[in-house]
PDB file of N, CA and C in Angstrom:
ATOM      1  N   UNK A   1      44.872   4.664  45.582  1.00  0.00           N
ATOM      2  CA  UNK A   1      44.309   4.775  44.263  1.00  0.00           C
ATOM      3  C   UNK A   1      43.171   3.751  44.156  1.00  0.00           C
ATOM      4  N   UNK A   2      42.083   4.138  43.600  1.00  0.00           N
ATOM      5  CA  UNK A   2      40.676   3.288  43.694  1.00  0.00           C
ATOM      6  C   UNK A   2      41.065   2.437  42.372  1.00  0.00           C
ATOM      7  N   UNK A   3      39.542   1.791  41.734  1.00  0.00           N
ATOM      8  CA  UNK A   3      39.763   1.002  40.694  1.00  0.00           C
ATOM      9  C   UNK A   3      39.554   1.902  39.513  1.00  0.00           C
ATOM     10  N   UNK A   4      39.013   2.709  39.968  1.00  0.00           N
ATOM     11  CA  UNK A   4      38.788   3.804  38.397  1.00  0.00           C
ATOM     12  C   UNK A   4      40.067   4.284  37.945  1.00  0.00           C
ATOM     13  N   UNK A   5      40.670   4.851  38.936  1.00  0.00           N
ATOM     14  CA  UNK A   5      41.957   5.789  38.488  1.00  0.00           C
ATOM     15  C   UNK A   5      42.784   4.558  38.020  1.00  0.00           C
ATOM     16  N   UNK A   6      42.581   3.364  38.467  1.00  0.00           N
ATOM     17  CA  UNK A   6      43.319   2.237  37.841  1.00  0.00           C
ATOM     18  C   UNK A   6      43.273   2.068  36.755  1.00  0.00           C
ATOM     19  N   UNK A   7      41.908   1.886  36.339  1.00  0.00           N
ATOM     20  CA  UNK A   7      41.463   1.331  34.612  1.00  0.00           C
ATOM     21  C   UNK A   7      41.694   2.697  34.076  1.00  0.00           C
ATOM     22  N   UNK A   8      41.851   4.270  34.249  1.00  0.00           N
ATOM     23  CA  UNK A   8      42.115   4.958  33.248  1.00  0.00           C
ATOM     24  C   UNK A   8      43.605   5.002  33.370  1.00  0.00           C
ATOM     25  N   UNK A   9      44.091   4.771  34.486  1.00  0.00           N
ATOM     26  CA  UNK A   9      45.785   4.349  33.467  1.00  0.00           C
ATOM     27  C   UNK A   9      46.438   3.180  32.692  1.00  0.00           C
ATOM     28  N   UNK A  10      45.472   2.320  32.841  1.00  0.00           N
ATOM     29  CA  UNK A  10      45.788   1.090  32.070  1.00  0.00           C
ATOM     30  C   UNK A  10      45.014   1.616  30.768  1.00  0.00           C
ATOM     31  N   UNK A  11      44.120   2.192  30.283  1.00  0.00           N
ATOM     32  CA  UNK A  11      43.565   2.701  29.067  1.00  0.00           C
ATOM     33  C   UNK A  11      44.803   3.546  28.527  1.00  0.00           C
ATOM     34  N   UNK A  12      44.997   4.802  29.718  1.00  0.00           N
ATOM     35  CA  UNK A  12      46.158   5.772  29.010  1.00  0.00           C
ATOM     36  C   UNK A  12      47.417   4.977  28.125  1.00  0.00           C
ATOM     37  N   UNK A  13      47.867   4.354  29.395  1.00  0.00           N
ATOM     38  CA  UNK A  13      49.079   3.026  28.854  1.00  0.00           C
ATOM     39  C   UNK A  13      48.795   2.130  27.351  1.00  0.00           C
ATOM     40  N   UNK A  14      47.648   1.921  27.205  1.00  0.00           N
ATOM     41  CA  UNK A  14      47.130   1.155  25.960  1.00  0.00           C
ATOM     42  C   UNK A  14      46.670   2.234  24.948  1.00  0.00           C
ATOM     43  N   UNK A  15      46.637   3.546  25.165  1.00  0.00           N
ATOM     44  CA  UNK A  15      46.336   4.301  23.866  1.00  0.00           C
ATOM     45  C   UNK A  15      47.512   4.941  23.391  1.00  0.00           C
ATOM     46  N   UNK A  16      48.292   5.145  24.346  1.00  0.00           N
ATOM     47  CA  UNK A  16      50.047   5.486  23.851  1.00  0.00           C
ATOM     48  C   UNK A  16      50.603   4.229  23.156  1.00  0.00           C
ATOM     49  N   UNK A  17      50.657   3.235  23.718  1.00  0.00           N
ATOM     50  CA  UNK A  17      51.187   2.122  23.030  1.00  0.00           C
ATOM     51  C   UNK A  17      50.546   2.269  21.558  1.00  0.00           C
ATOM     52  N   UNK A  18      49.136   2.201  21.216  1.00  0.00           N
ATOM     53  CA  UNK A  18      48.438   2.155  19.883  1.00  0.00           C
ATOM     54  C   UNK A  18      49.233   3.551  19.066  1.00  0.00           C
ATOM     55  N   UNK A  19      49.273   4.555  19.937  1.00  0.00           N
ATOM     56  CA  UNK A  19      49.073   5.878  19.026  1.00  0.00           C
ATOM     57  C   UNK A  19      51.110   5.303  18.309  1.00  0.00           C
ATOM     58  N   UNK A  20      51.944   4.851  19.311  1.00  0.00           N
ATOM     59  CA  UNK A  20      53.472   4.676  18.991  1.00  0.00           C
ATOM     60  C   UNK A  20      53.227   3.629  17.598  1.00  0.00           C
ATOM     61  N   UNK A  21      52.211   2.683  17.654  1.00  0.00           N
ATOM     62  CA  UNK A  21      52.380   1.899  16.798  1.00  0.00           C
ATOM     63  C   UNK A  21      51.653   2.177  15.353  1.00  0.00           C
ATOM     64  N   UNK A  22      50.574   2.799  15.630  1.00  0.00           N
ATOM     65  CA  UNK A  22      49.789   4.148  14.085  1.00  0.00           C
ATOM     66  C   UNK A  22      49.607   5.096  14.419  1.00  0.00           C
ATOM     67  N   UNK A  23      50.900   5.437  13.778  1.00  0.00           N
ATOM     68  CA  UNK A  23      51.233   6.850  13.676  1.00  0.00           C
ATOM     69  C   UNK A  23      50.586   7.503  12.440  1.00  0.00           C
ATOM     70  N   UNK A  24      50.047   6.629  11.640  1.00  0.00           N
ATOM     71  CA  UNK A  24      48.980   7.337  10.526  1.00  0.00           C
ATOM     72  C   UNK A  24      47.677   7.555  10.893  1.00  0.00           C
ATOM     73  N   UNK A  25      47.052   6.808  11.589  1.00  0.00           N
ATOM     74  CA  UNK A  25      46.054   6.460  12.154  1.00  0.00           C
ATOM     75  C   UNK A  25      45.928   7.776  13.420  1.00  0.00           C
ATOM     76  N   UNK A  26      46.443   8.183  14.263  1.00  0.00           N
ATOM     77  CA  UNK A  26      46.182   9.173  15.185  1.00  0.00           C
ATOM     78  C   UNK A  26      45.282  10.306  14.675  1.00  0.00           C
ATOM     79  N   UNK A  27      44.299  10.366  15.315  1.00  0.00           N
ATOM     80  CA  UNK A  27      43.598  11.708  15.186  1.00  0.00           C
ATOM     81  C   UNK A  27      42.336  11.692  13.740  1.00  0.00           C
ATOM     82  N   UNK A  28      42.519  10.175  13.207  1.00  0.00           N
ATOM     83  CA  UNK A  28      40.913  10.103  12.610  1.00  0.00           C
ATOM     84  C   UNK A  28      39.758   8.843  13.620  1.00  0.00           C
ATOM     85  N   UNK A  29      38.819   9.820  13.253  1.00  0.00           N
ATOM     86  CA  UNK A  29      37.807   9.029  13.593  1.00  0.00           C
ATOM     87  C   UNK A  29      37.063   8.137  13.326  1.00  0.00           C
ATOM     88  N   UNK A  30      36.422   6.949  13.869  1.00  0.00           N
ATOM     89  CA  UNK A  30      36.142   6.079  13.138  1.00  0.00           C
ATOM     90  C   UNK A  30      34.653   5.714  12.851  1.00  0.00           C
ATOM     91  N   UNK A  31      34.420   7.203  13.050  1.00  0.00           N
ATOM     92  CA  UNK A  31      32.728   7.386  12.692  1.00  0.00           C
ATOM     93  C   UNK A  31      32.564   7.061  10.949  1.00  0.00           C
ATOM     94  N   UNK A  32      31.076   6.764  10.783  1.00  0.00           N
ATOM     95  CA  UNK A  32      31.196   6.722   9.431  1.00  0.00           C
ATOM     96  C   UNK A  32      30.798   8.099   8.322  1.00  0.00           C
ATOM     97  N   UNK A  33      30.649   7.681   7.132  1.00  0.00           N
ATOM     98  CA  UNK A  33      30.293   8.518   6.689  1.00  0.00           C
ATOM     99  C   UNK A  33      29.025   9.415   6.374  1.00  0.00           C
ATOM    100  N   UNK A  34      28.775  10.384   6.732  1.00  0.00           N
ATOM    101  CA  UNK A  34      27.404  10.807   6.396  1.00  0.00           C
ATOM    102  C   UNK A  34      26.762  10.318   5.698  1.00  0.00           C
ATOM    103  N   UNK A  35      25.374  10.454   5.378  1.00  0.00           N
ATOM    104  CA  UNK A  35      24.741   9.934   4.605  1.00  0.00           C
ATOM    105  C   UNK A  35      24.382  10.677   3.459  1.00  0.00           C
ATOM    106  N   UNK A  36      24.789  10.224   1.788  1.00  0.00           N
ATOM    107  CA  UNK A  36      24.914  11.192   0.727  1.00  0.00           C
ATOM    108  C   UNK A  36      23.835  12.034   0.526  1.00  0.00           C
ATOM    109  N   UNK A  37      24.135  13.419   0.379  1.00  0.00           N
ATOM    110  CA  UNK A  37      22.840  14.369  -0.451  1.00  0.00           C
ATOM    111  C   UNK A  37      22.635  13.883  -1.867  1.00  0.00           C
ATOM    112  N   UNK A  38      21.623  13.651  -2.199  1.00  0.00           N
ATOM    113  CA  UNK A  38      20.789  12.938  -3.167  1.00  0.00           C
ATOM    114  C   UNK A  38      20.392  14.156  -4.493  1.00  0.00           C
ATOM    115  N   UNK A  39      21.464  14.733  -5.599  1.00  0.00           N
ATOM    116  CA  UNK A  39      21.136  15.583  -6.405  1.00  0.00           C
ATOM    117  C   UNK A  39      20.324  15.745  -7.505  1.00  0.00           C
ATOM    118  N   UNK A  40      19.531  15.931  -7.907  1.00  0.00           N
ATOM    119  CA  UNK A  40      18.451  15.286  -9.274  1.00  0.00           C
ATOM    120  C   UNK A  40      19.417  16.199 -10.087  1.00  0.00           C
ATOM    121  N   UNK A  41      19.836  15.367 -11.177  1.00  0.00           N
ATOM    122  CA  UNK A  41      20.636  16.169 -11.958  1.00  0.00           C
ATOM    123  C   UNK A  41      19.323  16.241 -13.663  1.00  0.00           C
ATOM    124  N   UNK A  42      18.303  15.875 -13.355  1.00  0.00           N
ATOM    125  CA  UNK A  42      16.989  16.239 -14.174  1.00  0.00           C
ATOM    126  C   UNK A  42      15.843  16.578 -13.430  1.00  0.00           C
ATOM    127  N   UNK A  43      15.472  17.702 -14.588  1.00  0.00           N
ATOM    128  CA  UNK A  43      13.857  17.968 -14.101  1.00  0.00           C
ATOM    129  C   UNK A  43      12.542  16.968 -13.623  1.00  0.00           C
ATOM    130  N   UNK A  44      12.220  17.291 -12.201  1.00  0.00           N
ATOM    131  CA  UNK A  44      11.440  16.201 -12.647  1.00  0.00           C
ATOM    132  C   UNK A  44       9.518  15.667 -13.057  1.00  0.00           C
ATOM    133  N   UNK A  45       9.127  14.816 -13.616  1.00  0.00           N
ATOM    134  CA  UNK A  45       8.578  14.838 -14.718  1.00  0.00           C
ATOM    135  C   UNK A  45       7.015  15.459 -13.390  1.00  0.00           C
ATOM    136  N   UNK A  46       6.098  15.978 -14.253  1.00  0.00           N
ATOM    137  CA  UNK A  46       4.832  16.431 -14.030  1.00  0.00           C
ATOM    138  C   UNK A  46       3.790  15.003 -13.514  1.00  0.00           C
ATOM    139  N   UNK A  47       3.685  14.814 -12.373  1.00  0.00           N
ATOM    140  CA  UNK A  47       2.963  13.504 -12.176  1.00  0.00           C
ATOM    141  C   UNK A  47       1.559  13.040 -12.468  1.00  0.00           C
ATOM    142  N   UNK A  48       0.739  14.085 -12.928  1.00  0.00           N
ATOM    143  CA  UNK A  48      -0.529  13.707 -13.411  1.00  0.00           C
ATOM    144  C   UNK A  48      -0.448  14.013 -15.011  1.00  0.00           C
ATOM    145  N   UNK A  49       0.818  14.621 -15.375  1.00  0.00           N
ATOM    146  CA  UNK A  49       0.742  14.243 -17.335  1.00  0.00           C
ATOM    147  C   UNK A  49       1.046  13.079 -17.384  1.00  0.00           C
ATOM    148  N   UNK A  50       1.701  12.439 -16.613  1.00  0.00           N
ATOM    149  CA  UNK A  50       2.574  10.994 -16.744  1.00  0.00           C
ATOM    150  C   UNK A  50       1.547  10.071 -16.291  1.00  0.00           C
ATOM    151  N   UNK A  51       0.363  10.446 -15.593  1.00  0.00           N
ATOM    152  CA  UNK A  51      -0.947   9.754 -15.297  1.00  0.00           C
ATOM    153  C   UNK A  51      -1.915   9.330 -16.443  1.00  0.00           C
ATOM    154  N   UNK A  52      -1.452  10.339 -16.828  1.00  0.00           N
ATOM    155  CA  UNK A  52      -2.877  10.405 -17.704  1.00  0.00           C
ATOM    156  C   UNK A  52      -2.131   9.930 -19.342  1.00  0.00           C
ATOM    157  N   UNK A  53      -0.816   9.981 -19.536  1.00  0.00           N
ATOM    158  CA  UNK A  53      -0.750   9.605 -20.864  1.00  0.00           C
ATOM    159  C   UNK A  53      -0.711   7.758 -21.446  1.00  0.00           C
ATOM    160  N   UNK A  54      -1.153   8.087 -22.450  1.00  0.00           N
ATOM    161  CA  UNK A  54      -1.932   6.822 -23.121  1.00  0.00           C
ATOM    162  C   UNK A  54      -0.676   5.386 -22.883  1.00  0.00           C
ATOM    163  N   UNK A  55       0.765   6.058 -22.800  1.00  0.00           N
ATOM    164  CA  UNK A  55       0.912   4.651 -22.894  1.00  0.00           C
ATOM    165  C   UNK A  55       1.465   3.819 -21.582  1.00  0.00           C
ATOM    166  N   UNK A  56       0.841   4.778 -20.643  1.00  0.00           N
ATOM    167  CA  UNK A  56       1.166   4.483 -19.167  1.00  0.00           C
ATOM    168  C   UNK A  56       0.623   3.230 -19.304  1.00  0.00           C
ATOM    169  N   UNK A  57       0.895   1.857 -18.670  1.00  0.00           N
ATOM    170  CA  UNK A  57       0.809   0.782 -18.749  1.00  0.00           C
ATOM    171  C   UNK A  57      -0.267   0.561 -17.367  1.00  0.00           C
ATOM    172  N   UNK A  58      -0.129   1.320 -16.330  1.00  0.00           N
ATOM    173  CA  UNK A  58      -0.901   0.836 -15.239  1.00  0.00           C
ATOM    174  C   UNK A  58      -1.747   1.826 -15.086  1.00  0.00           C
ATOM    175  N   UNK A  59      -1.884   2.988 -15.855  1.00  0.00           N
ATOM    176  CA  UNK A  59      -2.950   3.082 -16.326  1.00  0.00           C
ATOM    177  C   UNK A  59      -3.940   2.864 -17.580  1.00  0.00           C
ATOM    178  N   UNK A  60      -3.466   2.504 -18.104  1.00  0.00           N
ATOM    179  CA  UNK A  60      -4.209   1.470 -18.930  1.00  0.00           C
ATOM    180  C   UNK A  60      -5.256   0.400 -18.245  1.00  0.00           C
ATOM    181  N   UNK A  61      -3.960  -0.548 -17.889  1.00  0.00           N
ATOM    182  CA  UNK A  61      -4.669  -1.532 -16.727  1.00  0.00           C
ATOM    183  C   UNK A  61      -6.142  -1.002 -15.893  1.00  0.00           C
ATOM    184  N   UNK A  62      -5.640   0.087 -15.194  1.00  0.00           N
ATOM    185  CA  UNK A  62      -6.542   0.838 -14.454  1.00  0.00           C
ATOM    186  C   UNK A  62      -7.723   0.289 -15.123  1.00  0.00           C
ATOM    187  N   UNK A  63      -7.705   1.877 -16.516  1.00  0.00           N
ATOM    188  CA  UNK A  63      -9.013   1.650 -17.291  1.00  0.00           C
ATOM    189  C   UNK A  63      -9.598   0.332 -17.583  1.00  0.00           C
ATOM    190  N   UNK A  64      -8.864  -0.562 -18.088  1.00  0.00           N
ATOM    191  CA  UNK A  64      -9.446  -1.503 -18.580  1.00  0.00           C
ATOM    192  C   UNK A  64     -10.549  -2.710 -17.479  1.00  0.00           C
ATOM    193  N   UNK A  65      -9.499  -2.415 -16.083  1.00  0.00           N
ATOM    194  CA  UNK A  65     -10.604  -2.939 -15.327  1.00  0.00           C
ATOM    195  C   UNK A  65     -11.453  -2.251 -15.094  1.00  0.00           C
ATOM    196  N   UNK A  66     -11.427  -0.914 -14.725  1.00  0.00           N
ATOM    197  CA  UNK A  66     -13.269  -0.469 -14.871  1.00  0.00           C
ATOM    198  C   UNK A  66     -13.919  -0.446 -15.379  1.00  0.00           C
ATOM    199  N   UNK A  67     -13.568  -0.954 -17.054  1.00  0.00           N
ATOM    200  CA  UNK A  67     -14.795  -1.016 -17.859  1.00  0.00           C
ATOM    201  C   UNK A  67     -15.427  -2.117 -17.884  1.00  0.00           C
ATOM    202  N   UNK A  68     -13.920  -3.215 -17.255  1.00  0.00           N
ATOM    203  CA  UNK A  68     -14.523  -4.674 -17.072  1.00  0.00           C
ATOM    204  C   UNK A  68     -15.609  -4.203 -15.972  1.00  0.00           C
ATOM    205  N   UNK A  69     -15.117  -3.984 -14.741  1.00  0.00           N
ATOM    206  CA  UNK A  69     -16.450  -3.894 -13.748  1.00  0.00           C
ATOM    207  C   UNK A  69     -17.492  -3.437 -13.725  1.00  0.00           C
ATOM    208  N   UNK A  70     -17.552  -2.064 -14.864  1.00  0.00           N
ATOM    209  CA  UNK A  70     -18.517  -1.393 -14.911  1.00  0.00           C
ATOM    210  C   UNK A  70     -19.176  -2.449 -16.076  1.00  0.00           C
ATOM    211  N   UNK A  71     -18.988  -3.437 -16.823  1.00  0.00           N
ATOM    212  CA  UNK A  71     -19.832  -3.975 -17.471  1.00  0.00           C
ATOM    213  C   UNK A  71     -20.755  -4.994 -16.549  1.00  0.00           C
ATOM    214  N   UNK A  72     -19.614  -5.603 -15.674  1.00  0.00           N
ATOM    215  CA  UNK A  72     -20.144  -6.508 -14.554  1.00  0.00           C
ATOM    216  C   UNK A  72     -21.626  -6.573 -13.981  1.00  0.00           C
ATOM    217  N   UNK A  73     -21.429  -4.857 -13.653  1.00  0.00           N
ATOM    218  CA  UNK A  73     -22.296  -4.039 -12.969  1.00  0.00           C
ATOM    219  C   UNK A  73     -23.397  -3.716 -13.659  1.00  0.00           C
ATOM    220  N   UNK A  74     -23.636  -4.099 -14.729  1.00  0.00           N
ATOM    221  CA  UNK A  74     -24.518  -3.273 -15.255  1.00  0.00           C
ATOM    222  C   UNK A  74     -25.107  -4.734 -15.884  1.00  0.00           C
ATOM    223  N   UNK A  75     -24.731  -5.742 -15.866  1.00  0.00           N
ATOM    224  CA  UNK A  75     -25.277  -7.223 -15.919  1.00  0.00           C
ATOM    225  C   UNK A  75     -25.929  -7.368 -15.119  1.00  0.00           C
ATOM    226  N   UNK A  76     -25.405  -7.562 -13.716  1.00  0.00           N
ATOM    227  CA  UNK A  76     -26.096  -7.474 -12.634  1.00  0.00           C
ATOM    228  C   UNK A  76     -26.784  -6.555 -11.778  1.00  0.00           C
ATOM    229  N   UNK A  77     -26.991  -5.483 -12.593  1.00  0.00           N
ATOM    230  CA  UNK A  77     -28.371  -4.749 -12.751  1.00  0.00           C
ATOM    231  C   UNK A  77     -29.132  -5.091 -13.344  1.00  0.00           C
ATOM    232  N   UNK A  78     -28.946  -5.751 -14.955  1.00  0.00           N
ATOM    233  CA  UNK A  78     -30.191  -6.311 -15.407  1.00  0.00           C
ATOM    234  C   UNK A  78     -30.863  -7.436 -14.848  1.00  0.00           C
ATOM    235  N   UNK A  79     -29.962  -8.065 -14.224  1.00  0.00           N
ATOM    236  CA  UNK A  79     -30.394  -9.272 -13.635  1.00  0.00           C
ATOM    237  C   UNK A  79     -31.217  -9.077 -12.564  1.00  0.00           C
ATOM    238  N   UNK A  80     -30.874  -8.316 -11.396  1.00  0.00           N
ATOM    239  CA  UNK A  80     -31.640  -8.021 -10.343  1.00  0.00           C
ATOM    240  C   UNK A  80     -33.041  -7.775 -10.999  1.00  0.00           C
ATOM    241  N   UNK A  81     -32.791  -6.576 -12.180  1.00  0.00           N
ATOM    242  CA  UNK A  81     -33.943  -5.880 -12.411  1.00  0.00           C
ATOM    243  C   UNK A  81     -35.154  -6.791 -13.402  1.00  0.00           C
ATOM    244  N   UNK A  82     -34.156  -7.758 -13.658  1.00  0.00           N
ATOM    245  CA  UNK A  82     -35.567  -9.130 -14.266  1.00  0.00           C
ATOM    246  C   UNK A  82     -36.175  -9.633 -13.319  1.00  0.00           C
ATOM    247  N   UNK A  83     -35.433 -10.185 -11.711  1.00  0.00           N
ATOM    248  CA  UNK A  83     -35.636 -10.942 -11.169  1.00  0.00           C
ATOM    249  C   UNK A  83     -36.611 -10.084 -10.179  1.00  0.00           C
ATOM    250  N   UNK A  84     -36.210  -8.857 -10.067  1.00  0.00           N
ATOM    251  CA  UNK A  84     -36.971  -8.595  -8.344  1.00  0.00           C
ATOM    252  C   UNK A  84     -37.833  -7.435  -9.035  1.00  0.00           C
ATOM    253  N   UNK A  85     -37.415  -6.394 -10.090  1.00  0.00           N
ATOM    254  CA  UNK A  85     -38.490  -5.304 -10.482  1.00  0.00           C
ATOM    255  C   UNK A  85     -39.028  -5.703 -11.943  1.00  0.00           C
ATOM    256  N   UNK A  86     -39.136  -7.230 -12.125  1.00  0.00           N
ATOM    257  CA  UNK A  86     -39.994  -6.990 -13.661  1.00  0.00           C
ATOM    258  C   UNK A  86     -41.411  -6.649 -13.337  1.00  0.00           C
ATOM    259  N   UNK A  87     -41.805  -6.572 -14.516  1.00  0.00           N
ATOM    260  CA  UNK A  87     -43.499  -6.011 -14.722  1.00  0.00           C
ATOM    261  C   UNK A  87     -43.945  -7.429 -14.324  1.00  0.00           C
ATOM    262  N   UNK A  88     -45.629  -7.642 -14.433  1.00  0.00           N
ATOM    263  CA  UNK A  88     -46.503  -8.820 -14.625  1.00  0.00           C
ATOM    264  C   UNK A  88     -46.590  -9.056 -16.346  1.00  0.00           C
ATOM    265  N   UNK A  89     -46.499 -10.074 -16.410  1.00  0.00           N
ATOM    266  CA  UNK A  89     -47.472 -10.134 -17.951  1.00  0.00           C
ATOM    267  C   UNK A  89     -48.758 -10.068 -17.954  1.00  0.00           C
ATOM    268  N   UNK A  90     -49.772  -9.015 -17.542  1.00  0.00           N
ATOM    269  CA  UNK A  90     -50.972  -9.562 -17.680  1.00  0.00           C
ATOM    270  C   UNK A  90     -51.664  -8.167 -19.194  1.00  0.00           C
ATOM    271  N   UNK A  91     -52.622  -8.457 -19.272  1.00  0.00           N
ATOM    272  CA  UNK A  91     -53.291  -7.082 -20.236  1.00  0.00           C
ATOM    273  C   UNK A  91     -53.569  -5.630 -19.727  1.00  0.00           C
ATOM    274  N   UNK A  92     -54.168  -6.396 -17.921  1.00  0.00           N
ATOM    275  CA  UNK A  92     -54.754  -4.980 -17.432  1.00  0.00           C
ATOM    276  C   UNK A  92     -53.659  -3.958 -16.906  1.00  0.00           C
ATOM    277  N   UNK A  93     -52.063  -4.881 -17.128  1.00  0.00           N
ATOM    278  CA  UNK A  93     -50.964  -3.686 -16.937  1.00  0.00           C
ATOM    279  C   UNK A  93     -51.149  -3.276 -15.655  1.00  0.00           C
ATOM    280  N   UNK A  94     -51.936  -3.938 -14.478  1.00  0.00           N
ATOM    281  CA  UNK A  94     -51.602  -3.085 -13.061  1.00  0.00           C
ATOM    282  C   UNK A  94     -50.141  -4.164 -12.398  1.00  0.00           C
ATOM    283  N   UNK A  95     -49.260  -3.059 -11.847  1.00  0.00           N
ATOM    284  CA  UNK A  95     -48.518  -3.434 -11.010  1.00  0.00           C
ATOM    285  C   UNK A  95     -48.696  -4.666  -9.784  1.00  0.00           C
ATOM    286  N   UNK A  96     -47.606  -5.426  -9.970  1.00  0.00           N
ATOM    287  CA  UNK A  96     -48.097  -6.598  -9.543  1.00  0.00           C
ATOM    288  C   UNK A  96     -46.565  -6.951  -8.598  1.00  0.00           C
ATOM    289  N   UNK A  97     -46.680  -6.733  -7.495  1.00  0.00           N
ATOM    290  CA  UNK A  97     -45.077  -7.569  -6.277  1.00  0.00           C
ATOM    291  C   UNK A  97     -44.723  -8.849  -7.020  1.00  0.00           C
ATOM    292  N   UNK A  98     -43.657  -8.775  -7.460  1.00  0.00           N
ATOM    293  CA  UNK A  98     -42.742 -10.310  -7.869  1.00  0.00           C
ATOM    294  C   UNK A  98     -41.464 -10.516  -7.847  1.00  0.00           C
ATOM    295  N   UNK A  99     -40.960 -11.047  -6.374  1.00  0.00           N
ATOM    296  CA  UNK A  99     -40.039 -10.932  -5.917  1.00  0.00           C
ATOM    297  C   UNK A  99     -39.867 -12.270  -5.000  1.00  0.00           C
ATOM    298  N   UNK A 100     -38.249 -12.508  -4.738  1.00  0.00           N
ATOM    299  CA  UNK A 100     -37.782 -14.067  -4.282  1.00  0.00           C
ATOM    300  C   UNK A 100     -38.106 -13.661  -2.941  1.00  0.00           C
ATOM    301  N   UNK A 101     -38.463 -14.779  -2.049  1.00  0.00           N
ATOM    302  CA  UNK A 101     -38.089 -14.652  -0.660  1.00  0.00           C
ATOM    303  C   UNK A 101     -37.541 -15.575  -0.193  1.00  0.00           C
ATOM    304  N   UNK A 102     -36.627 -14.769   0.831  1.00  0.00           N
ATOM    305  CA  UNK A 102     -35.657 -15.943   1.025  1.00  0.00           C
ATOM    306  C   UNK A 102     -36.104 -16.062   2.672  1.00  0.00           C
ATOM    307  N   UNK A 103     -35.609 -17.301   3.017  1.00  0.00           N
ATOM    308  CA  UNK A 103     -35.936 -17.581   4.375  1.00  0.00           C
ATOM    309  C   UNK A 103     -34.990 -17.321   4.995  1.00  0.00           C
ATOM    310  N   UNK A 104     -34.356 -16.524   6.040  1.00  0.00           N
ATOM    311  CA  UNK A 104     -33.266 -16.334   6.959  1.00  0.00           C
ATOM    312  C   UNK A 104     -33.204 -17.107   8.040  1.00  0.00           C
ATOM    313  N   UNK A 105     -34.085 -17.536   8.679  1.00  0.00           N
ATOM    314  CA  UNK A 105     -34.055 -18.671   9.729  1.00  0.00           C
ATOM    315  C   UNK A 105     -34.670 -20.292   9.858  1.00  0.00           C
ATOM    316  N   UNK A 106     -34.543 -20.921  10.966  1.00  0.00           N
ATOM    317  CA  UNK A 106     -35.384 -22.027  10.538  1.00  0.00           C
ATOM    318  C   UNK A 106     -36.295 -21.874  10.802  1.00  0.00           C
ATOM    319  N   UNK A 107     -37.533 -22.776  10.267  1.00  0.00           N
ATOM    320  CA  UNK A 107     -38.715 -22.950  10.108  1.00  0.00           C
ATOM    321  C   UNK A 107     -39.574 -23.029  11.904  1.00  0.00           C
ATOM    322  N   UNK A 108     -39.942 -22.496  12.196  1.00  0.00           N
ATOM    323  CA  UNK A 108     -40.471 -23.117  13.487  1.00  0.00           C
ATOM    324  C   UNK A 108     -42.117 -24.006  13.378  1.00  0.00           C
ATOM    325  N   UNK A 109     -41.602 -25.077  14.116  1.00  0.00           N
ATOM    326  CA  UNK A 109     -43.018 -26.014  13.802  1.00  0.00           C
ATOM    327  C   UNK A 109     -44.262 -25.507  14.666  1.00  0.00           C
ATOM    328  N   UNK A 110     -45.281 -25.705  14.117  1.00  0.00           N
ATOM    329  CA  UNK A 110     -46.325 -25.263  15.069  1.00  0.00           C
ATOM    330  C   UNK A 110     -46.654 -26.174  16.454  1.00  0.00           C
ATOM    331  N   UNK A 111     -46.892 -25.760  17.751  1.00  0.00           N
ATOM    332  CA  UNK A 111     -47.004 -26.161  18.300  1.00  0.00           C
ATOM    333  C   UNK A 111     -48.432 -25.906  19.411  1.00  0.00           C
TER     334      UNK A 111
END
């Protein structure tokens, strides 16, 4: 007799002993339980009425920051548009370049 046929009669020997001692216990398994089906016992609600009504809180929020940004935006349009597209003040009214320049690198000295 090898070592296998050994260890399955020492298993056999140890599952008779268990089964003599739970005798309630024989023949369940000790898997668990499925995992529950999940029943909606209500209809459920329409997701863009529930978007769109007034006292949705995060949409609210929503709105309220875009009007913040869109005011933002529209500051700093005027601003650009003083700084880089105003007119000249002069009489003869011709178009006149008046705009910042910025330097992106350093200066190179003449040599």
């Amino acid at each position: 007799m090898d070592a296998q046929a050994r260890r399955r009669e020492r298993r056999k020997a140890k599952q008779a002993a268990w089964k003599t001692a739970n005798p309630l216990l024989v023949g369940f398994c000790a898997m668990p339980d499925p995992r529950l089906i999940l029943r909606l016992n209500r209809k459920p609600e329409d997701r863009v009425a529930k978007a769109l009504e007034v006292v949705n809180e995060y949409g609210l929020q929503i709105q309220q920051n875009a009007e913040k940004y869109q005011r933002l935006r529209e500051q700093q349009q005027q601003k650009n548009h003083r700084v880089y597209q105003s007119q000249p003040k002069r009489p003869s009214g011709s178009p006149d370049a008046r705009g910042k320049e910025k330097r992106h690198a350093k200066s190179i000295p003449p040599v």
